[in-house]
Protein backbone atom coordinates (compact mmCIF):
# COMPACT_ATOMS: atom_id res chain seq x y z
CA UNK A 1 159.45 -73.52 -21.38
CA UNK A 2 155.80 -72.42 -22.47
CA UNK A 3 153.95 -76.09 -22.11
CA UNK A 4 155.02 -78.93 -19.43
CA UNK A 5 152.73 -81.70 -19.75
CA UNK A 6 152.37 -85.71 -18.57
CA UNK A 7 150.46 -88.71 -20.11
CA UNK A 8 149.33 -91.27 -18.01
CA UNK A 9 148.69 -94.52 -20.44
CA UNK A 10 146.10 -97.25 -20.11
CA UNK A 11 144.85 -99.49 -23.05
CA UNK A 12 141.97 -97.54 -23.24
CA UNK A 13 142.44 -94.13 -22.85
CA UNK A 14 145.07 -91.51 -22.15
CA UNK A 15 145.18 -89.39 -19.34
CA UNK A 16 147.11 -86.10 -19.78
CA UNK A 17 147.60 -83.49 -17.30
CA UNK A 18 149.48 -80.40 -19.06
CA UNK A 19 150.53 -76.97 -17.37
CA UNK A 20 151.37 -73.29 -19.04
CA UNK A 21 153.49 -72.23 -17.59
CA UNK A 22 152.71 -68.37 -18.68
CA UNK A 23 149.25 -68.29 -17.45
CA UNK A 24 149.75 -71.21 -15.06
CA UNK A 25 146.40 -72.92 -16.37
CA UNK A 26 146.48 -76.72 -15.80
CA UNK A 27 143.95 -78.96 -17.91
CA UNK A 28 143.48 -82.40 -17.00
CA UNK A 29 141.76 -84.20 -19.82
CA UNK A 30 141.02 -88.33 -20.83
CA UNK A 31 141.49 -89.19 -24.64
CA UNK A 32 139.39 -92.00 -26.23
CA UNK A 33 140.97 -94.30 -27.91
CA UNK A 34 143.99 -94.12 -27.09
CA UNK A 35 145.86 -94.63 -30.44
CA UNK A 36 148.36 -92.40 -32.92
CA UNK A 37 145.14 -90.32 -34.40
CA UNK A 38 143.87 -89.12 -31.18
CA UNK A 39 146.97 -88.69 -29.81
CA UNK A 40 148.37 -86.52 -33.56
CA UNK A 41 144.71 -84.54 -32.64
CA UNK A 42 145.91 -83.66 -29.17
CA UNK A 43 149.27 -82.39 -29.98
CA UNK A 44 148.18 -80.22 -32.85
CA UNK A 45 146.51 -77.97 -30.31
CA UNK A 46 149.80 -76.81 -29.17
CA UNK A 47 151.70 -76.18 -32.86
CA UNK A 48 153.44 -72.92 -32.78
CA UNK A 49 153.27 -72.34 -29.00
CA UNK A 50 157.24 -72.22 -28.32
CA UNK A 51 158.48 -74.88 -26.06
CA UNK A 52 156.74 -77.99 -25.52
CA UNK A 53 157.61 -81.12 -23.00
CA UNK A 54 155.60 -84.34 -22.60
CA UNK A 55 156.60 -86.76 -20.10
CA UNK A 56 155.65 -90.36 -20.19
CA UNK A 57 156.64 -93.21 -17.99
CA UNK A 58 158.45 -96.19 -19.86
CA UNK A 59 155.97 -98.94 -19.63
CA UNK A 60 154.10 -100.16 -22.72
CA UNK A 61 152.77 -98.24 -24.82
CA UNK A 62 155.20 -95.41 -24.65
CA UNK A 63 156.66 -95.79 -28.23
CA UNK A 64 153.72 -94.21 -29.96
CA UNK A 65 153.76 -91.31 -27.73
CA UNK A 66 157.28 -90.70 -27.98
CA UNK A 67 157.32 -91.21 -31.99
CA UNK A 68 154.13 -88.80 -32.53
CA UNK A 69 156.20 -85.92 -29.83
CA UNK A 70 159.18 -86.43 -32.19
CA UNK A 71 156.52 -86.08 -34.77
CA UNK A 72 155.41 -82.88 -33.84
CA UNK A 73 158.48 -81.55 -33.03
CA UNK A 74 158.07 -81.62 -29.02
CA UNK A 75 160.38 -82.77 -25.91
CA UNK A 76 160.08 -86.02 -25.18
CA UNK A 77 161.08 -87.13 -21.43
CA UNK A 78 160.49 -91.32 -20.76
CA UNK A 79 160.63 -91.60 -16.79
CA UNK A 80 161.89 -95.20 -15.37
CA UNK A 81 159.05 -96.36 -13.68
CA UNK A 82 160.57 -97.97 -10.80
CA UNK A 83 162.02 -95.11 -9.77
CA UNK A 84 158.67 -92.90 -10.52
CA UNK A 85 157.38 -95.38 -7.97
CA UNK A 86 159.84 -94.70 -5.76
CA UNK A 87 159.54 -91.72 -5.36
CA UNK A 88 155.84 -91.69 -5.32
CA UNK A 89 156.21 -93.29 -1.80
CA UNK A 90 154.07 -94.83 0.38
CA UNK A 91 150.12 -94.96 -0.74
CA UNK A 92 148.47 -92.68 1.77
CA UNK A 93 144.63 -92.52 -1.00
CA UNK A 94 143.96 -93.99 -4.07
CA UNK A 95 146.27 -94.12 -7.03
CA UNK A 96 144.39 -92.73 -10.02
CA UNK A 97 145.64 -91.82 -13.57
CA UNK A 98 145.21 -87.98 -12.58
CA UNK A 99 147.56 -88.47 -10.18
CA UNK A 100 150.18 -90.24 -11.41
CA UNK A 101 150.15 -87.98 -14.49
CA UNK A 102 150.17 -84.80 -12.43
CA UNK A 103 152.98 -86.58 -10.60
CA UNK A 104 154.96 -86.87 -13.73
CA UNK A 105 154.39 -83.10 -14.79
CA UNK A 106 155.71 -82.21 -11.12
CA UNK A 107 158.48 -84.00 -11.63
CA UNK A 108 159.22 -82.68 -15.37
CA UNK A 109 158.98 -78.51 -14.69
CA UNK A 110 161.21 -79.45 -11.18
CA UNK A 111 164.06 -80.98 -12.57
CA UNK A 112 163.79 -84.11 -11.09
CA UNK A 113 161.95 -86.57 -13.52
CA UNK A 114 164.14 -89.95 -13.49
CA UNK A 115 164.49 -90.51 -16.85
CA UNK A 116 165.29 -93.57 -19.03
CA UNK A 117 167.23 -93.38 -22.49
CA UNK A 118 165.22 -92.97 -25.18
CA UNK A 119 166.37 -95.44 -27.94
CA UNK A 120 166.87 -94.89 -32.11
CA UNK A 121 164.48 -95.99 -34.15
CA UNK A 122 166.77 -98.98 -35.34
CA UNK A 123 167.40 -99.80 -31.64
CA UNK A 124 163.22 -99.66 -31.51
CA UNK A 125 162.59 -102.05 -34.37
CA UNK A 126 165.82 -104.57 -33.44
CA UNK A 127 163.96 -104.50 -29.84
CA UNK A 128 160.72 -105.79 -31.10
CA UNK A 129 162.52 -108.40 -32.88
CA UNK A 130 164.57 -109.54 -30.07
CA UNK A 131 161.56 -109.91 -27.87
CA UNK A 132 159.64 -111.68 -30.16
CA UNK A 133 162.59 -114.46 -30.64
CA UNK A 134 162.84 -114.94 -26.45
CA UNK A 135 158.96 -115.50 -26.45
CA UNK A 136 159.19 -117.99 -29.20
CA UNK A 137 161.97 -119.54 -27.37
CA UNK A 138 160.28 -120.07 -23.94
CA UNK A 139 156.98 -121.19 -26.06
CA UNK A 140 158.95 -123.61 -27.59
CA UNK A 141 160.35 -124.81 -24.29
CA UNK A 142 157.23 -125.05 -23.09
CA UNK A 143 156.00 -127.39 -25.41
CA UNK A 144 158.80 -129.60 -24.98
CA UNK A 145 158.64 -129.81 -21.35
CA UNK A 146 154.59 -130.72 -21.89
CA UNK A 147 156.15 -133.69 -24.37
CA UNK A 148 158.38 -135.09 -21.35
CA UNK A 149 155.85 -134.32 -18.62
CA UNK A 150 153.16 -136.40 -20.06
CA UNK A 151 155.52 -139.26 -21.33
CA UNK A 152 156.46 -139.09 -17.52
CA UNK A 153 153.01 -139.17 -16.48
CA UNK A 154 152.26 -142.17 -18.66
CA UNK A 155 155.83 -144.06 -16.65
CA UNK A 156 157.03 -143.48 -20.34
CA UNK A 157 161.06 -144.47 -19.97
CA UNK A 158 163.11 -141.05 -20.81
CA UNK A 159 163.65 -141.00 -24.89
CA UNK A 160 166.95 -139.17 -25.36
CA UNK A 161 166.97 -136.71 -28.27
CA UNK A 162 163.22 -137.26 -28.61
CA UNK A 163 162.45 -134.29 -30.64
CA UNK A 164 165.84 -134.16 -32.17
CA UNK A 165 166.87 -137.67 -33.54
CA UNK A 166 164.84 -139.60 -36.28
CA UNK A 167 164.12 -142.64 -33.68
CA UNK A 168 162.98 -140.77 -30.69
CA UNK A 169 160.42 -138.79 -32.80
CA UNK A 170 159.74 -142.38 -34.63
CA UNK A 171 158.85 -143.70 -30.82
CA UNK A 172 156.82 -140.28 -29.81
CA UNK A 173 154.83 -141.20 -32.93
CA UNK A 174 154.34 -144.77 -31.41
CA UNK A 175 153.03 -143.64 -28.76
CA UNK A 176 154.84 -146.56 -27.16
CA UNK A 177 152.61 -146.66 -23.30
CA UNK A 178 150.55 -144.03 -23.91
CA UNK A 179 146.92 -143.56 -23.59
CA UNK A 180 145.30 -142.64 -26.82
CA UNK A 181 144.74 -139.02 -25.41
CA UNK A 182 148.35 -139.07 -24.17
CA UNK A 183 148.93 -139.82 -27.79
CA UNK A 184 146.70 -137.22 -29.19
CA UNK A 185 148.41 -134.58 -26.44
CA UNK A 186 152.49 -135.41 -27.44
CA UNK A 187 151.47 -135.20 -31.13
CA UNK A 188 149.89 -131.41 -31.31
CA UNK A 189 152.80 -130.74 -29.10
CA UNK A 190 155.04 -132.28 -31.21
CA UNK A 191 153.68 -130.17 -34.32
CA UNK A 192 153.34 -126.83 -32.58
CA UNK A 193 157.06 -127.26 -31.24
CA UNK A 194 158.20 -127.71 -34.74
CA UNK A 195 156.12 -124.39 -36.01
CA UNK A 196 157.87 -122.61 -33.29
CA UNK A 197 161.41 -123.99 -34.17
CA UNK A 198 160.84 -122.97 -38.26
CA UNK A 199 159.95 -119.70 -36.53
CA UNK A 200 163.18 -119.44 -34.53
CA UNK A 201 165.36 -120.25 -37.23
CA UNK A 202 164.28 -117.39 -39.42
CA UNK A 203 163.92 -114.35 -36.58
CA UNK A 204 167.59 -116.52 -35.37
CA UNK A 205 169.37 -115.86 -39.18
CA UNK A 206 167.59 -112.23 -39.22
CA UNK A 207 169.27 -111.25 -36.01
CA UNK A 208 172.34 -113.37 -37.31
CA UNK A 209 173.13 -111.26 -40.04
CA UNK A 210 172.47 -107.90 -38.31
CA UNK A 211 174.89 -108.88 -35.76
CA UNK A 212 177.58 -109.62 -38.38
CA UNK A 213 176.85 -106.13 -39.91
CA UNK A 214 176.76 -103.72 -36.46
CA UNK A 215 179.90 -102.56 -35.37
CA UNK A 216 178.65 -102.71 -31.43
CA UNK A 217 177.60 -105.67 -32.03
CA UNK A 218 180.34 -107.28 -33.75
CA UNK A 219 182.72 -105.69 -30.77
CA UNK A 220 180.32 -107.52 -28.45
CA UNK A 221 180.45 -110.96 -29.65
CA UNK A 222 184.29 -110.91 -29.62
CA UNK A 223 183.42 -111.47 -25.80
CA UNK A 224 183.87 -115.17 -24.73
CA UNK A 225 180.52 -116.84 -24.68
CA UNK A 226 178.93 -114.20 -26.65
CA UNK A 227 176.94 -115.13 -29.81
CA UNK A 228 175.43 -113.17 -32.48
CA UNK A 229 171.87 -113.06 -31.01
CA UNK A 230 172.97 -112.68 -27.25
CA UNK A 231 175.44 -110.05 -28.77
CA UNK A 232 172.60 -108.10 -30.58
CA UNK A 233 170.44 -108.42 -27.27
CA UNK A 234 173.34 -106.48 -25.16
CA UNK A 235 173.53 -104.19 -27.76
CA UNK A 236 169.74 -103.32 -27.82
CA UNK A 237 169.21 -103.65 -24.29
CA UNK A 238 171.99 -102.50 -22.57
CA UNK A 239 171.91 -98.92 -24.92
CA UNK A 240 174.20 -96.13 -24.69
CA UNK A 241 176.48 -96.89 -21.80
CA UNK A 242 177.59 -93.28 -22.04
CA UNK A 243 174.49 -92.08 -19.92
CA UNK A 244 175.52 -94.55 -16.84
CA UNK A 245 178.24 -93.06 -14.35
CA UNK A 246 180.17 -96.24 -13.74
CA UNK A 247 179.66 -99.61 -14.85
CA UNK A 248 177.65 -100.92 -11.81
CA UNK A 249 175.12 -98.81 -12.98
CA UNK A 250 174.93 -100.89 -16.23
CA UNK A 251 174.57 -103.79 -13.74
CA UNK A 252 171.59 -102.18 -11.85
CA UNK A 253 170.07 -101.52 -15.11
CA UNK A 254 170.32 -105.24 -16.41
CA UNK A 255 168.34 -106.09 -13.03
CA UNK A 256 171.07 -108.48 -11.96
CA UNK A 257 172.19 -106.38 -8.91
CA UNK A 258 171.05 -107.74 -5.60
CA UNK A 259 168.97 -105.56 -3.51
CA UNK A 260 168.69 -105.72 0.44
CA UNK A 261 166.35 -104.78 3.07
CA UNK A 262 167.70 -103.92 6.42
CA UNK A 263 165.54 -102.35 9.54
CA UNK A 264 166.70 -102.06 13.27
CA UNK A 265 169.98 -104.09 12.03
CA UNK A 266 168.18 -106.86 10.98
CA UNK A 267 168.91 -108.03 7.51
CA UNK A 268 166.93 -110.44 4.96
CA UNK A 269 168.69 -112.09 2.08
CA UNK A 270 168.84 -110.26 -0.96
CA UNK A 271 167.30 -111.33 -4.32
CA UNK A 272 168.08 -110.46 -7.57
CA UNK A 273 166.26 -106.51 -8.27
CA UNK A 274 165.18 -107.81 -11.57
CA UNK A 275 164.09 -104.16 -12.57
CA UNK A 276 165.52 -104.54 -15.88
CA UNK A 277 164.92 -106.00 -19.20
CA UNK A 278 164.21 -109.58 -19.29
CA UNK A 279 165.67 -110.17 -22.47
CA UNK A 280 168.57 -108.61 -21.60
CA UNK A 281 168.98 -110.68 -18.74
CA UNK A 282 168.54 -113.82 -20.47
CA UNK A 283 171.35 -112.75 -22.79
CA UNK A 284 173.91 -112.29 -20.43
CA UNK A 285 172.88 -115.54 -18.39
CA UNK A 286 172.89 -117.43 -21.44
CA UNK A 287 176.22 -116.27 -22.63
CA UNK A 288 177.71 -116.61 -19.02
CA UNK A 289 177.19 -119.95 -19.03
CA UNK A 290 179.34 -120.60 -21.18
CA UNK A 291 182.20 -119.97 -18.51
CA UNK A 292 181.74 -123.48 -17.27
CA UNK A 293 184.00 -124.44 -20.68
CA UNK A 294 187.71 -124.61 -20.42
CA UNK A 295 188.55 -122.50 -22.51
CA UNK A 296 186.76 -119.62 -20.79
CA UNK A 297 188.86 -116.81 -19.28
CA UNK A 298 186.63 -116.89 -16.32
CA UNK A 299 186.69 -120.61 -15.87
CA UNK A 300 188.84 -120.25 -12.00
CA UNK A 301 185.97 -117.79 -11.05
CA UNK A 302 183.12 -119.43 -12.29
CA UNK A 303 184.47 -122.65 -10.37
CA UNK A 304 185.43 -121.30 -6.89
CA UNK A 305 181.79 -119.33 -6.98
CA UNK A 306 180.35 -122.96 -7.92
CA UNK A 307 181.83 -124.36 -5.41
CA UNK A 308 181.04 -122.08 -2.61
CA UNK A 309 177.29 -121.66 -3.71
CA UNK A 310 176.22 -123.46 -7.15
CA UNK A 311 176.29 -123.61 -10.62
CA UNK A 312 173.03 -120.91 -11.57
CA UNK A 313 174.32 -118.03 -9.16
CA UNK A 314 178.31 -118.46 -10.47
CA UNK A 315 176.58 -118.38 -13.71
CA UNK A 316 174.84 -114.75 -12.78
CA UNK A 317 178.11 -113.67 -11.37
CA UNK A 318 179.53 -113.91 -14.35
CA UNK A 319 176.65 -112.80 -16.44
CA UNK A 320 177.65 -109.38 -14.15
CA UNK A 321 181.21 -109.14 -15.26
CA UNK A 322 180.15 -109.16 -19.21
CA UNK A 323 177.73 -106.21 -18.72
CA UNK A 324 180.58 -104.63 -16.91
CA UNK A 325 183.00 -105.59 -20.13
CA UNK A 326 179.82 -104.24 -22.24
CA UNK A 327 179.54 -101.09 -20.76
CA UNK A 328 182.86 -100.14 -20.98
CA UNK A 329 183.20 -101.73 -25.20
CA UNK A 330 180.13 -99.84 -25.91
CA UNK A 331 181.49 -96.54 -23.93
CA UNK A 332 184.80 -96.75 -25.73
CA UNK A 333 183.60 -96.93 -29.40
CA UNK A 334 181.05 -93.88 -28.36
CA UNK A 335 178.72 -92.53 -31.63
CA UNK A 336 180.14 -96.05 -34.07
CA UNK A 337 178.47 -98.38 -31.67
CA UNK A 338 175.03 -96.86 -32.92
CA UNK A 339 175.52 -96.78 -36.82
CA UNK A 340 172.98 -98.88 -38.51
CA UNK A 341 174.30 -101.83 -40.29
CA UNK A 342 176.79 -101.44 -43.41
């Protein structure tokens, strides 16, 4: 391995910190901006000089650098940053970009960089898609928990269905006991709820009829509870389960494990580690709940957690058994899980 090297990225600039390991020279250098031309600049320097590995941690901003090291034909490592920060330990001076890329590079030429998968580029773009569709979904619910909040406010009686039914949007139009402000308020809410909703269904049909196309997808959704878009989600999020050891890892990764703190035999509750995707999570939530249905194969579990605890953590408990019954229909069906589309 001639060149070992770690970026450091900020929205501003890039701080690298790169080691040869013939001569042993380390250079430690900013780039401004940091963007794909700078960055396609940088790399050029080291064309034709054998091996070359770049580390990067996977926060944002890590696509470009990993697509322009693919680019050039380098080694591309993306380090889980949770772990990177747990093994940075406690802060005994100042964490600065220097460090934490010198850190990385350390890490890299040692052996001992905790890396994350790094996904296909249909896995990429079907990522970006997914997250765009969960932050049009909690805008949207946003807006329609500002419609009942102010109607609330205003000791408005509760409309049922008032953004879905013909007469409760006829009465939000009323403005039936609100102030003319009040009025004002519900109606851009109303409006910008119903932009977000023609949104949704579009991104919803687009991830509809990729779901109906993947084969890892299509194996997913044959779960109970599992629709197309939760079933694309798993797929995206969840990634190669080859590269986890057993399926609890796959449950650590989604973030739904529960962590614990224990010193001098004292213990605190645990809470949920919530290291993991978000969107992911709210996949396997949303299609867990549908356990609470008869017909659901984990209807006795879901009940008996309920009734010892309540409804949202029997919910998460089963939201871990189907990334546990992902893991191992993604494992099974190995390289076909991945193929794009037909």
């Amino acid at each position: 391995m001639a060149i070992v090297g770690a970026f450091d990225v900020h929205r501003r600039q890039v701080t690298f910190d790169v080691l040869d390991t013939v001569s042993g020279q380390v250079r430690r250098v900013q780039m401004r901006p940091a963007c794909r031309a700078t960055l396609r600049q940088f790399l050029g320097r080291f064309a034709g000089q054998g091996e070359v590995s770049f580390a990067v941690e996977g926060c944002t901003g890590w696509r470009f650098i990993v697509e322009e090291l693919e680019r050039a034909g380098f080694e591309a490592h993306v380090a889980d940053p949770a772990a990177v920060a747990d093994a940075r330990g406690s802060k005994r001076r100042a964490k600065t970009d220097r460090i934490d890329s010198r850190q990385l590079r350390q890490q890299l030429v040692e052996g001992r960089l905790p890396e994350s998968w790094i996904p296909p580029v249909l896995v990429r773009e079907v990522r970006a898609k997914l997250e765009c569709y969960h932050d049009l979904r909690e805008e949207h619910t946003a807006w329609v928990q500002r419609v009942h909040a102010t109607l609330f406010h205003h000791g408005v009686p509760v409309i049922e269905g008032a953004l879905s039914t013909i007469d409760g949007r006829a009465r939000l139009a009323a403005g039936e006991g609100l102030s003319p402000a009040a009025r004002q308020s519900v109606g851009v809410a109303v409006r910008v709820a119903d932009a977000l909703q023609t949104e949704l269904d579009e991104r919803g049909k687009e991830l509809g009829r990729f779901a109906r196309r993947q084969p890892g997808c299509r194996a997913l959704a044959a779960q109970y509870g599992v629709g197309p878009i939760t079933a694309v989600a798993i797929w995206a999020f969840l990634g190669d389960t080859r590269r986890f050891s057993s399926s609890a890892q796959a449950v650590r990764h989604t973030g739904l494990d529960v962590t614990v703190y224990s010193s001098d035999g004292k213990r605190s509750p645990g809470h949920l580690a919530r290291q993991g995707p978000p969107v992911l999570r709210w996949a396997l939530y949303e299609a867990a709940c549908s356990a609470a249905r008869r017909t659901s194969p984990d209807l006795d579990y879901y009940h008996d957690t309920k009734e010892r605890i309540d409804h949202k953590r029997a919910a998460i408990s089963v939201a871990r058994k189907i990334a546990r019954r992902s893991h191992h229909i993604l494992r099974n069906l190995g390289d076909t899980a991945w193929q794009d589309a037909a």
